[in-house]
PDB file of N, CA and C in Angstrom:
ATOM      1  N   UNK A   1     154.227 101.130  40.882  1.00  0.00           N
ATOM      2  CA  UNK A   1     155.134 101.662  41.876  1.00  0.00           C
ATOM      3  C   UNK A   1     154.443 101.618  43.246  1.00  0.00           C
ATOM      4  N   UNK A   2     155.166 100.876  44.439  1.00  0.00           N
ATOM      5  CA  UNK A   2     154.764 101.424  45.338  1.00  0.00           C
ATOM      6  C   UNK A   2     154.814 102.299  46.277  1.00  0.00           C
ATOM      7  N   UNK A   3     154.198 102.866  47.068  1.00  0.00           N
ATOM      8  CA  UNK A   3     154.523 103.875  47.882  1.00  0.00           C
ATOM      9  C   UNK A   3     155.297 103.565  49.281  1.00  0.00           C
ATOM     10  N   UNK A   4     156.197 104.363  49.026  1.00  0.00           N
ATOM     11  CA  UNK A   4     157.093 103.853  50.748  1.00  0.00           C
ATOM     12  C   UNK A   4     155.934 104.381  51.960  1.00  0.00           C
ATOM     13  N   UNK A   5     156.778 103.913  53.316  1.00  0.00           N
ATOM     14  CA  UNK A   5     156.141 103.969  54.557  1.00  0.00           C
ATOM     15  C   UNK A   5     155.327 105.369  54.424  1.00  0.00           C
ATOM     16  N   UNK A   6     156.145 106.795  54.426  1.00  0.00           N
ATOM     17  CA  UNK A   6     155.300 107.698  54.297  1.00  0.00           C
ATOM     18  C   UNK A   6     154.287 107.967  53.520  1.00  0.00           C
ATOM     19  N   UNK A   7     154.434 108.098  52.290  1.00  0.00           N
ATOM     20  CA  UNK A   7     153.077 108.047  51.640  1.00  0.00           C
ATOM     21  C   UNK A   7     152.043 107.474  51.747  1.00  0.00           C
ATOM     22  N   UNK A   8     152.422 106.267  52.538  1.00  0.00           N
ATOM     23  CA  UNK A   8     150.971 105.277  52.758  1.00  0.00           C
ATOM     24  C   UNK A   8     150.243 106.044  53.973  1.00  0.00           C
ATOM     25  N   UNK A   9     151.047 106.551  54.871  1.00  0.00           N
ATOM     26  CA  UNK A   9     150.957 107.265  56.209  1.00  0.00           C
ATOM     27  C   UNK A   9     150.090 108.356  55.545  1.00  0.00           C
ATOM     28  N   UNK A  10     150.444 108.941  54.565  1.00  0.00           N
ATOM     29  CA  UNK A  10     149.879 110.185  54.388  1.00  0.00           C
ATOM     30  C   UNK A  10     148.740 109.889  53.915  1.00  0.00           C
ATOM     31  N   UNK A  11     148.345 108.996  53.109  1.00  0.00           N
ATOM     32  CA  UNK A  11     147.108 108.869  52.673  1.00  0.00           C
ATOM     33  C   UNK A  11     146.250 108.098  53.471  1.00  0.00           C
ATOM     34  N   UNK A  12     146.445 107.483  54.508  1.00  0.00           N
ATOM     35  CA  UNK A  12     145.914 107.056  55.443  1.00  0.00           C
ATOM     36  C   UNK A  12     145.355 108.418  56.714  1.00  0.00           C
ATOM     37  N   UNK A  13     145.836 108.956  56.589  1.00  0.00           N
ATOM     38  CA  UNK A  13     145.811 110.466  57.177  1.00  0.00           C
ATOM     39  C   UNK A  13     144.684 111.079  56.508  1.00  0.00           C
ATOM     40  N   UNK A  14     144.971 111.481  55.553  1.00  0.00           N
ATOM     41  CA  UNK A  14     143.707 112.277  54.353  1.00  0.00           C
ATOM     42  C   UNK A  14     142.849 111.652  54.038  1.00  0.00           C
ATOM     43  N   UNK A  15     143.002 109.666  54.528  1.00  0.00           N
ATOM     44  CA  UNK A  15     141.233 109.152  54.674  1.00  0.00           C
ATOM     45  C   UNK A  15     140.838 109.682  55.903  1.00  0.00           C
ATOM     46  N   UNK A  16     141.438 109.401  56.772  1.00  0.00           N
ATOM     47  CA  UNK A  16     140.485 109.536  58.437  1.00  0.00           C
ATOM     48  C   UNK A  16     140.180 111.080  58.146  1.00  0.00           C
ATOM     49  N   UNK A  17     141.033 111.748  58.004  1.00  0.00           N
ATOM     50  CA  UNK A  17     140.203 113.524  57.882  1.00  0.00           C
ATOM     51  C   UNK A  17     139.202 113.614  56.456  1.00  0.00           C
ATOM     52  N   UNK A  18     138.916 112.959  55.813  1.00  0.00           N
ATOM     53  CA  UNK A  18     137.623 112.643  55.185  1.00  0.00           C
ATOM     54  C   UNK A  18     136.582 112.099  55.552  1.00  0.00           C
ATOM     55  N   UNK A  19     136.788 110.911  56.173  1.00  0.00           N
ATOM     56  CA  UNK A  19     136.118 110.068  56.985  1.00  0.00           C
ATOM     57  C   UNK A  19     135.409 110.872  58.002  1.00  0.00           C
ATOM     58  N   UNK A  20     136.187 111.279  58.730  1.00  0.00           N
ATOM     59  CA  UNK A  20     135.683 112.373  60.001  1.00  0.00           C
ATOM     60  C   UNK A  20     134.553 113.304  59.866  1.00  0.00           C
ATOM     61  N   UNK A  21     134.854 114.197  58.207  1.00  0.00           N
ATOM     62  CA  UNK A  21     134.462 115.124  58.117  1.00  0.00           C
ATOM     63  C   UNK A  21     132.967 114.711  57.244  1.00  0.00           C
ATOM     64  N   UNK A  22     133.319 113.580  57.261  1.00  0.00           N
ATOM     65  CA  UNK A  22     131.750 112.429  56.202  1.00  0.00           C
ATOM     66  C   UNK A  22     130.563 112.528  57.718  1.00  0.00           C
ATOM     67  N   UNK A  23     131.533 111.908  58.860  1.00  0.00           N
ATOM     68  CA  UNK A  23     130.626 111.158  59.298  1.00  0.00           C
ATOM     69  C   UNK A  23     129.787 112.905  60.438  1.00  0.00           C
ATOM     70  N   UNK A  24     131.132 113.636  60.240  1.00  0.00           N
ATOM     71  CA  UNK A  24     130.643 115.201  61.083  1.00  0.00           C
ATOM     72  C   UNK A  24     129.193 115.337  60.593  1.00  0.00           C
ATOM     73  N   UNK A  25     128.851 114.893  58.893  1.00  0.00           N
ATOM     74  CA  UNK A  25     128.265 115.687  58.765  1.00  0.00           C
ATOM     75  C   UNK A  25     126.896 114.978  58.906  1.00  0.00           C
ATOM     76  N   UNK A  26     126.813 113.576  58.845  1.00  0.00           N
ATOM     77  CA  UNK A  26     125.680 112.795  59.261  1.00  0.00           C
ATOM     78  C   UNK A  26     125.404 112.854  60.519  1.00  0.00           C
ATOM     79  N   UNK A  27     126.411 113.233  60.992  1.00  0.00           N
ATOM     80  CA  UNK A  27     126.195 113.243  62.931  1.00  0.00           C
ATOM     81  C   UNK A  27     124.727 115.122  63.549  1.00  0.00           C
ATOM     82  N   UNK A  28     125.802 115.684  62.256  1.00  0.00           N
ATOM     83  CA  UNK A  28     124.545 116.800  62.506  1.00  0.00           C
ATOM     84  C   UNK A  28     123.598 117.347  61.864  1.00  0.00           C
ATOM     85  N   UNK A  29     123.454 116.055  60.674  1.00  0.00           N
ATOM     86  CA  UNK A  29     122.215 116.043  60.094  1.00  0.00           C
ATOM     87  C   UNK A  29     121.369 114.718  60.553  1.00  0.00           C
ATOM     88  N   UNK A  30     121.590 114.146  61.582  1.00  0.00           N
ATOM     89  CA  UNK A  30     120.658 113.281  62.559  1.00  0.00           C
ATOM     90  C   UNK A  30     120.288 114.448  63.510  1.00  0.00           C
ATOM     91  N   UNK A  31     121.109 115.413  64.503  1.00  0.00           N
ATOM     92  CA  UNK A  31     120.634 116.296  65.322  1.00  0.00           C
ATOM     93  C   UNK A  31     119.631 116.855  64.798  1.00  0.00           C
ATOM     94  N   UNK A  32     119.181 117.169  63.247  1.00  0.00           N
ATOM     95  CA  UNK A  32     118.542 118.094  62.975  1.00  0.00           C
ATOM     96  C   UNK A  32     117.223 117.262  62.468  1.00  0.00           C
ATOM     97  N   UNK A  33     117.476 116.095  62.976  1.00  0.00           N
ATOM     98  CA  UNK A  33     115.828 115.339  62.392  1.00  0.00           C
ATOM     99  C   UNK A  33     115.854 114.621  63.177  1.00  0.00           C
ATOM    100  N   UNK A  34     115.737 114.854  64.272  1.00  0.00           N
ATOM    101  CA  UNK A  34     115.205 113.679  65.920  1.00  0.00           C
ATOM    102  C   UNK A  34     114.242 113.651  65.526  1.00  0.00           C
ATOM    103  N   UNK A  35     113.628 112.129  66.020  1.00  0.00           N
ATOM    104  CA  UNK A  35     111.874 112.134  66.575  1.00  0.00           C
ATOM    105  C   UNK A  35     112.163 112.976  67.619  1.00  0.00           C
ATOM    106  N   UNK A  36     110.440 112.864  68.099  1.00  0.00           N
ATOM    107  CA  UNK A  36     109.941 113.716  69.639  1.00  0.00           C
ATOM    108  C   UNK A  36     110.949 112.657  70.623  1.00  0.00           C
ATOM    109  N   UNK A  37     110.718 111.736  71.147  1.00  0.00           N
ATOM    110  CA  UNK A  37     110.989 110.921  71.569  1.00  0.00           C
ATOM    111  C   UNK A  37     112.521 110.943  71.960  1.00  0.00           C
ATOM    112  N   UNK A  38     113.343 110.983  70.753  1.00  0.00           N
ATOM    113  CA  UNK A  38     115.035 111.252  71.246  1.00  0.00           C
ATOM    114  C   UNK A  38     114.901 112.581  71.524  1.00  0.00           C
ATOM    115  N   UNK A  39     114.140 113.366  70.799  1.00  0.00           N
ATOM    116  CA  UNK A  39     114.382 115.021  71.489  1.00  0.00           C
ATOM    117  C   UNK A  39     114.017 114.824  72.802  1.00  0.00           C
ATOM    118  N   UNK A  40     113.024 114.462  73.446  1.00  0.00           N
ATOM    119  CA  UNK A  40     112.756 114.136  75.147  1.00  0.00           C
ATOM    120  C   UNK A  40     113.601 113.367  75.469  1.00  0.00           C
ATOM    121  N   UNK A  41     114.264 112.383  75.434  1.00  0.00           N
ATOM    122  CA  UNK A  41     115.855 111.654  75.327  1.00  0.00           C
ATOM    123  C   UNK A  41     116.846 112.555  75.857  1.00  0.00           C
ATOM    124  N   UNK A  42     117.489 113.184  74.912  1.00  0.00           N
ATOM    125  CA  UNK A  42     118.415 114.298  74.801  1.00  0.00           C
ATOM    126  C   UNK A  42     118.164 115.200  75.501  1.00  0.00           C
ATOM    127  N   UNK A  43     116.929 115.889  75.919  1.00  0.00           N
ATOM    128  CA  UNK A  43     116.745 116.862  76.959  1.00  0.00           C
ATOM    129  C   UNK A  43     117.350 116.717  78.500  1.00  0.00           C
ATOM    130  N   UNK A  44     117.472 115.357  78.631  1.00  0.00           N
ATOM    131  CA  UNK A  44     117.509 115.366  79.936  1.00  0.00           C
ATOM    132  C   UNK A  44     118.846 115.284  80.069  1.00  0.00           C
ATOM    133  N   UNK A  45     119.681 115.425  79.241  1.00  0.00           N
ATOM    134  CA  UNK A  45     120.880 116.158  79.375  1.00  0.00           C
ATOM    135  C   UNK A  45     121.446 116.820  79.244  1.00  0.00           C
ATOM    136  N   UNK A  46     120.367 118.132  78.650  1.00  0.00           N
ATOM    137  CA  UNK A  46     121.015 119.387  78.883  1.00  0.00           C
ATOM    138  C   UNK A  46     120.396 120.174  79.694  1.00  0.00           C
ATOM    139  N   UNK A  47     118.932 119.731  80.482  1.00  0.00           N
ATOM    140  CA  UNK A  47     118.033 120.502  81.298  1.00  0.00           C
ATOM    141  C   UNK A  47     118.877 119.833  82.656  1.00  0.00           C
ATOM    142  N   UNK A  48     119.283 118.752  82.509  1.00  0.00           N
ATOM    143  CA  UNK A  48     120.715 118.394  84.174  1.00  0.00           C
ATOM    144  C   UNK A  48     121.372 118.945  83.672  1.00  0.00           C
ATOM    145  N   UNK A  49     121.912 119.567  82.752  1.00  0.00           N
ATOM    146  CA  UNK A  49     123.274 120.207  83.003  1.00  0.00           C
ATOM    147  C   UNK A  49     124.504 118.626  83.368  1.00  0.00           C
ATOM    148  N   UNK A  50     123.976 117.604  82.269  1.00  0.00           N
ATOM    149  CA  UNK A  50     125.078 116.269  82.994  1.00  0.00           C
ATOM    150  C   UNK A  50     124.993 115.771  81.317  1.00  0.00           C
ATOM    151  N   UNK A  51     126.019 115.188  81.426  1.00  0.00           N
ATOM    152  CA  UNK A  51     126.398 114.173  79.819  1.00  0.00           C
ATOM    153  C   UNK A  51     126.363 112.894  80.271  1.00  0.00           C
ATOM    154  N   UNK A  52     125.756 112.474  81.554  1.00  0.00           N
ATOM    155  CA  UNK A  52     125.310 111.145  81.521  1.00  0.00           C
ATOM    156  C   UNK A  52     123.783 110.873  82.125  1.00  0.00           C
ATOM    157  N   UNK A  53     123.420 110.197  81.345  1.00  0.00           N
ATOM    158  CA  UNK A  53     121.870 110.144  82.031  1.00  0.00           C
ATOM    159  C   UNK A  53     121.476 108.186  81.902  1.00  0.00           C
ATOM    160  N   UNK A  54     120.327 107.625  82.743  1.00  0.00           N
ATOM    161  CA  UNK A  54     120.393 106.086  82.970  1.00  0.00           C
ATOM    162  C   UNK A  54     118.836 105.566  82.373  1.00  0.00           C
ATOM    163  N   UNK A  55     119.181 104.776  81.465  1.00  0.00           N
ATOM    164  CA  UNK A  55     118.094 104.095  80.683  1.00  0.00           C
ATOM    165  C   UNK A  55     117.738 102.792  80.906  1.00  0.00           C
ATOM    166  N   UNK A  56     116.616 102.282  81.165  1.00  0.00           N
ATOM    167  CA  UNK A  56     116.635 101.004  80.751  1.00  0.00           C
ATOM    168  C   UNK A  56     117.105 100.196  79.302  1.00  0.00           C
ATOM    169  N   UNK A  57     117.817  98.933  79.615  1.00  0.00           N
ATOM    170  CA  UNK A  57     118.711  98.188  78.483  1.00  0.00           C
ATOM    171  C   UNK A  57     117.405  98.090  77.271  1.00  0.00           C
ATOM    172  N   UNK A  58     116.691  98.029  77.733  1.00  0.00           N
ATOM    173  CA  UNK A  58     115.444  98.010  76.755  1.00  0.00           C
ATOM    174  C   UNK A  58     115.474  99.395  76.046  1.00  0.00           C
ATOM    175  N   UNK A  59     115.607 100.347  76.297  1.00  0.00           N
ATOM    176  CA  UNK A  59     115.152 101.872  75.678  1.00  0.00           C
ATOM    177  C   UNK A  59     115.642 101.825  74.308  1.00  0.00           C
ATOM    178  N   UNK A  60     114.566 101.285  73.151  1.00  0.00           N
ATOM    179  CA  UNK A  60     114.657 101.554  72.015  1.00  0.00           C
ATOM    180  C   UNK A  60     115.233 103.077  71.540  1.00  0.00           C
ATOM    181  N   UNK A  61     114.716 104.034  72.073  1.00  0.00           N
ATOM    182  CA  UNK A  61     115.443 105.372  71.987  1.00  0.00           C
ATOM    183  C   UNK A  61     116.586 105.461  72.301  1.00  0.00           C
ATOM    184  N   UNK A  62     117.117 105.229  73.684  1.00  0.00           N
ATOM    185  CA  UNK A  62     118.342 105.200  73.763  1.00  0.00           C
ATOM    186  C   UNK A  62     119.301 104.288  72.999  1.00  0.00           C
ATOM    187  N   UNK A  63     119.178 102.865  72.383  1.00  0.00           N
ATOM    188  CA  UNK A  63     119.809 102.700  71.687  1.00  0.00           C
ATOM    189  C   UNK A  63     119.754 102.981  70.267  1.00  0.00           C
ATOM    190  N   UNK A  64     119.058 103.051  69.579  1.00  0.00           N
ATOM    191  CA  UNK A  64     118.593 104.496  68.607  1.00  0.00           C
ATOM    192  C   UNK A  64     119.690 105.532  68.331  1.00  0.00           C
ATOM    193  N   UNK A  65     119.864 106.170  69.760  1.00  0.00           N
ATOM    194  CA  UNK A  65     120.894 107.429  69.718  1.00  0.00           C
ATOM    195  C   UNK A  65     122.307 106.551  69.762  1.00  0.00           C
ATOM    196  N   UNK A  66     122.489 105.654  70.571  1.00  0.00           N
ATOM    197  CA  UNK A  66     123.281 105.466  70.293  1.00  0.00           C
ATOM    198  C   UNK A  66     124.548 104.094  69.477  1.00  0.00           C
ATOM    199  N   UNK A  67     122.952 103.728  68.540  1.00  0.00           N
ATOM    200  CA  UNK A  67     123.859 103.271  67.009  1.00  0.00           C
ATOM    201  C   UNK A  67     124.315 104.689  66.197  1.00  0.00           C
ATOM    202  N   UNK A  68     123.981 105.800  66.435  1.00  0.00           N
ATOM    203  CA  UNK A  68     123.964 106.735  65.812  1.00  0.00           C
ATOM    204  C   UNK A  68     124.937 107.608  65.640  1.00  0.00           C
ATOM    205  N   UNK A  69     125.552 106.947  66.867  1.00  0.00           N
ATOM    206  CA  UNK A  69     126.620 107.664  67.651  1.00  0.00           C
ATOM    207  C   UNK A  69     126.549 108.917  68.199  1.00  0.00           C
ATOM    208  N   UNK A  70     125.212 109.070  68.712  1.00  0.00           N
ATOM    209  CA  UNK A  70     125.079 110.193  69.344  1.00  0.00           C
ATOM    210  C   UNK A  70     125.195 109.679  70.990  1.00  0.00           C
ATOM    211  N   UNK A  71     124.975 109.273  71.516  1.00  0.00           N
ATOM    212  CA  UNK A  71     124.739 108.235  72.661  1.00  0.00           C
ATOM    213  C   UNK A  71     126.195 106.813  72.777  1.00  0.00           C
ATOM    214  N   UNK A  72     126.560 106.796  73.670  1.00  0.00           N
ATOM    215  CA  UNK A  72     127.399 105.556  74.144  1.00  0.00           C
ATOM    216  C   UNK A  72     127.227 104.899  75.132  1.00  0.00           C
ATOM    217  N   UNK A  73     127.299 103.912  75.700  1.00  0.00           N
ATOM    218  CA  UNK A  73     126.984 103.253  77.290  1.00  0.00           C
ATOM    219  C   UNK A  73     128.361 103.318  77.951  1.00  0.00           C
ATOM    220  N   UNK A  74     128.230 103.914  79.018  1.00  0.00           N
ATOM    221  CA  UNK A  74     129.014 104.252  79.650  1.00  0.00           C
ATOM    222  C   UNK A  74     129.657 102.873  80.715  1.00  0.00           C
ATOM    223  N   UNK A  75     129.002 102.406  80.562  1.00  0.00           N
ATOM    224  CA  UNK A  75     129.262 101.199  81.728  1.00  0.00           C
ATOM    225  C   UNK A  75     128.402  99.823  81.120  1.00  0.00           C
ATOM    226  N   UNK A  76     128.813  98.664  81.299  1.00  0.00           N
ATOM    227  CA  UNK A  76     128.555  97.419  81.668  1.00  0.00           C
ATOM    228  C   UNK A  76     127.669  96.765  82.348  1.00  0.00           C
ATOM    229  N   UNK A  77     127.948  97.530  83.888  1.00  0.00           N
ATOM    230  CA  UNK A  77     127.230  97.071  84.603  1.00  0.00           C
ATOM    231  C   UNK A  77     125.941  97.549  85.171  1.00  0.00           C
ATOM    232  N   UNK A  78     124.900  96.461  85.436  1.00  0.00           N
ATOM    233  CA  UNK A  78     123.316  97.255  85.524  1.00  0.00           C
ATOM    234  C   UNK A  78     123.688  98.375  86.739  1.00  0.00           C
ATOM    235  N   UNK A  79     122.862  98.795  87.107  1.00  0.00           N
ATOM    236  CA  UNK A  79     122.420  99.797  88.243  1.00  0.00           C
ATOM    237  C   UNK A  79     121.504  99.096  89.415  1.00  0.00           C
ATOM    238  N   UNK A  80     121.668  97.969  89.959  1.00  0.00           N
ATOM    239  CA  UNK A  80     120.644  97.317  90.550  1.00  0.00           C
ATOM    240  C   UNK A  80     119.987  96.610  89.889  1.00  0.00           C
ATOM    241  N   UNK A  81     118.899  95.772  90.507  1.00  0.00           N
ATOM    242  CA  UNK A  81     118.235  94.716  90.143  1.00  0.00           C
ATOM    243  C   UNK A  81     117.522  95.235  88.790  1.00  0.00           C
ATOM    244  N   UNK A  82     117.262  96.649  88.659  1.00  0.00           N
ATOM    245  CA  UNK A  82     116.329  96.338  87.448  1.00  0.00           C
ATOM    246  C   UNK A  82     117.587  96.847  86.088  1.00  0.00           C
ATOM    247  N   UNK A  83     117.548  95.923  84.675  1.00  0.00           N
ATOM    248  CA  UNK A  83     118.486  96.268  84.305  1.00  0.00           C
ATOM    249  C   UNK A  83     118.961  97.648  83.374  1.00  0.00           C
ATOM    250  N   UNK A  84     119.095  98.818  84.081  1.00  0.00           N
ATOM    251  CA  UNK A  84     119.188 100.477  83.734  1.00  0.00           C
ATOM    252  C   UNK A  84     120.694 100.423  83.574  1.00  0.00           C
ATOM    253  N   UNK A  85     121.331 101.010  82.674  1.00  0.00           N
ATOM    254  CA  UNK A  85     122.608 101.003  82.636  1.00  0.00           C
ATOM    255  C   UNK A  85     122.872 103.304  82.293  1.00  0.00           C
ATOM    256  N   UNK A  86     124.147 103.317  82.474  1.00  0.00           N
ATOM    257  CA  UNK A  86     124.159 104.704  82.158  1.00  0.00           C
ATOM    258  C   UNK A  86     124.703 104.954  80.900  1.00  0.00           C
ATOM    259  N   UNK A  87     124.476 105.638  80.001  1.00  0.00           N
ATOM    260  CA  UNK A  87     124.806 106.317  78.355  1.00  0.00           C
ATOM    261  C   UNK A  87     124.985 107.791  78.572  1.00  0.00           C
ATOM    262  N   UNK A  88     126.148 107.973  78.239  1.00  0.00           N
ATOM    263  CA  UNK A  88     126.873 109.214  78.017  1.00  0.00           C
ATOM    264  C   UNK A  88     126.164 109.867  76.255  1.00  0.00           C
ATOM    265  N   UNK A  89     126.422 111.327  76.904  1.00  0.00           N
ATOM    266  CA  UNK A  89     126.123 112.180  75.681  1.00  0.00           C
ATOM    267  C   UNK A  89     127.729 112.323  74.643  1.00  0.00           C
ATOM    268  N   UNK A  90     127.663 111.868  73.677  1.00  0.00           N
ATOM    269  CA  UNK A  90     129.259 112.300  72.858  1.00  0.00           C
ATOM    270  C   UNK A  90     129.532 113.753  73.079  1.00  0.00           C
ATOM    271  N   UNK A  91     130.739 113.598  73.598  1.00  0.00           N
ATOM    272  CA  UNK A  91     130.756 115.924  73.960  1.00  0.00           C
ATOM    273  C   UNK A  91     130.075 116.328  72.215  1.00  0.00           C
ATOM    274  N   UNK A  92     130.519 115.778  71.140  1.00  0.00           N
ATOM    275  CA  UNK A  92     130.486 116.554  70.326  1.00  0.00           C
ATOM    276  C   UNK A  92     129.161 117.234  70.086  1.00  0.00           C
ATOM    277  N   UNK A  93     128.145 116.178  70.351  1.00  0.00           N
ATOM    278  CA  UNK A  93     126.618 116.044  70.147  1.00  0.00           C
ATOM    279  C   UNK A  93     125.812 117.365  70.993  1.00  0.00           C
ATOM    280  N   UNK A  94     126.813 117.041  72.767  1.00  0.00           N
ATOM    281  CA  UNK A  94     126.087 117.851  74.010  1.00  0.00           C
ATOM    282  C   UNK A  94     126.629 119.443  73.205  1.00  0.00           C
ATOM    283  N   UNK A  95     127.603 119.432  72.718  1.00  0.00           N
ATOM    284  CA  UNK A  95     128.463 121.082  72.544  1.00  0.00           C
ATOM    285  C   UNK A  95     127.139 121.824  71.623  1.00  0.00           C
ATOM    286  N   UNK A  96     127.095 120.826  70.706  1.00  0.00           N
ATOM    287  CA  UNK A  96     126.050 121.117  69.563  1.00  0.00           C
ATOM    288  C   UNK A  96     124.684 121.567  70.063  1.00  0.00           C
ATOM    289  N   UNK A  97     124.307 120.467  70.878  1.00  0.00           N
ATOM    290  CA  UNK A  97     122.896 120.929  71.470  1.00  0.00           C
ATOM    291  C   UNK A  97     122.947 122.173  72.307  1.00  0.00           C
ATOM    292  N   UNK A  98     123.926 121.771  73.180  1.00  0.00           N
ATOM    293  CA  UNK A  98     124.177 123.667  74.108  1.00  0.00           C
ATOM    294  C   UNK A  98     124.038 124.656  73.289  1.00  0.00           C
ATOM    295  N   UNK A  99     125.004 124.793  72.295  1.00  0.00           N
ATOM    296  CA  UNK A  99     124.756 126.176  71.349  1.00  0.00           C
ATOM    297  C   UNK A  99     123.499 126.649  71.051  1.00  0.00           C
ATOM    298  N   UNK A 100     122.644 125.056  70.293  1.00  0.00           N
ATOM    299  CA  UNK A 100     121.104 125.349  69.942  1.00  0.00           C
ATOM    300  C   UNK A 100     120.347 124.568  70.498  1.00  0.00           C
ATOM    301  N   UNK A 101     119.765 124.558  71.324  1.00  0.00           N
ATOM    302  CA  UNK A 101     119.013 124.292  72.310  1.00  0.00           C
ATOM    303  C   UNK A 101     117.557 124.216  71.912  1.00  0.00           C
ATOM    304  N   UNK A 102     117.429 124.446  70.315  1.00  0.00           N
ATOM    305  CA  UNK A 102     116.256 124.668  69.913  1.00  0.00           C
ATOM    306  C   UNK A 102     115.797 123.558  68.962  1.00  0.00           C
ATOM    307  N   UNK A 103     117.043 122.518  68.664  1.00  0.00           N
ATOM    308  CA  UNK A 103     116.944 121.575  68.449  1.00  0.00           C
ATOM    309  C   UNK A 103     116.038 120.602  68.918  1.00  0.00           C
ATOM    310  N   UNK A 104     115.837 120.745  70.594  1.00  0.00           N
ATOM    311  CA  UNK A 104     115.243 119.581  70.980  1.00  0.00           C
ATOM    312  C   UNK A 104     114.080 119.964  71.469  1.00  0.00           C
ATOM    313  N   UNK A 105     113.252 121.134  70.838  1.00  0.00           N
ATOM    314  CA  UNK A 105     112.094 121.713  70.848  1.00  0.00           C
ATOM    315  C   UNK A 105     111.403 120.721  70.288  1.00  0.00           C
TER     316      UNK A 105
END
């Protein structure tokens, strides 16, 4: 039997809110095992008080964080001649760190 339009809808629904709640939980069991390195990373966006901070395209750390999906690049284009681009903090990641801040001790 197959399932009409809705049912497929619905179970397509009750993957992504599984999915979500899979990947919630790898997202804050990476917060809770940074190297030093992304913890000094990550600081500098909550000691600015900013969810975007500028790395060189090279920064193994920064892309690190953000295969991780903690980290995204915000832009394309370099910042001037040398090639630094800017990476946003995921709100979900910055909300997390605000609360505990002791994370990136």
């Amino acid at each position: 039997m197959v399932a009409g339009r809705g049912g497929y809808e619905g179970l397509l629904l009750v993957w992504h809110m599984l999915e979500a709640k899979h990947q919630e939980k790898f997202r804050v069991r990476w917060l809770h095992n940074l190297t030093l390195k992304e913890r000094q990373a990550l600081r500098r966006y909550v000691t600015g008080n900013t969810q975007t901070a500028t790395f060189h395209i090279g920064d193994g750390v920064a892309k690190g964080l953000e295969v991780k999906g903690i980290l995204y690049r915000a832009t394309s284009v370099s910042k001037g001649p040398v090639p630094e681009f800017d990476f946003n903090i995921q709100p979900w990641a910055y909300d997390y760190i605000v609360q505990d801040p002791d994370l990136l001790e």
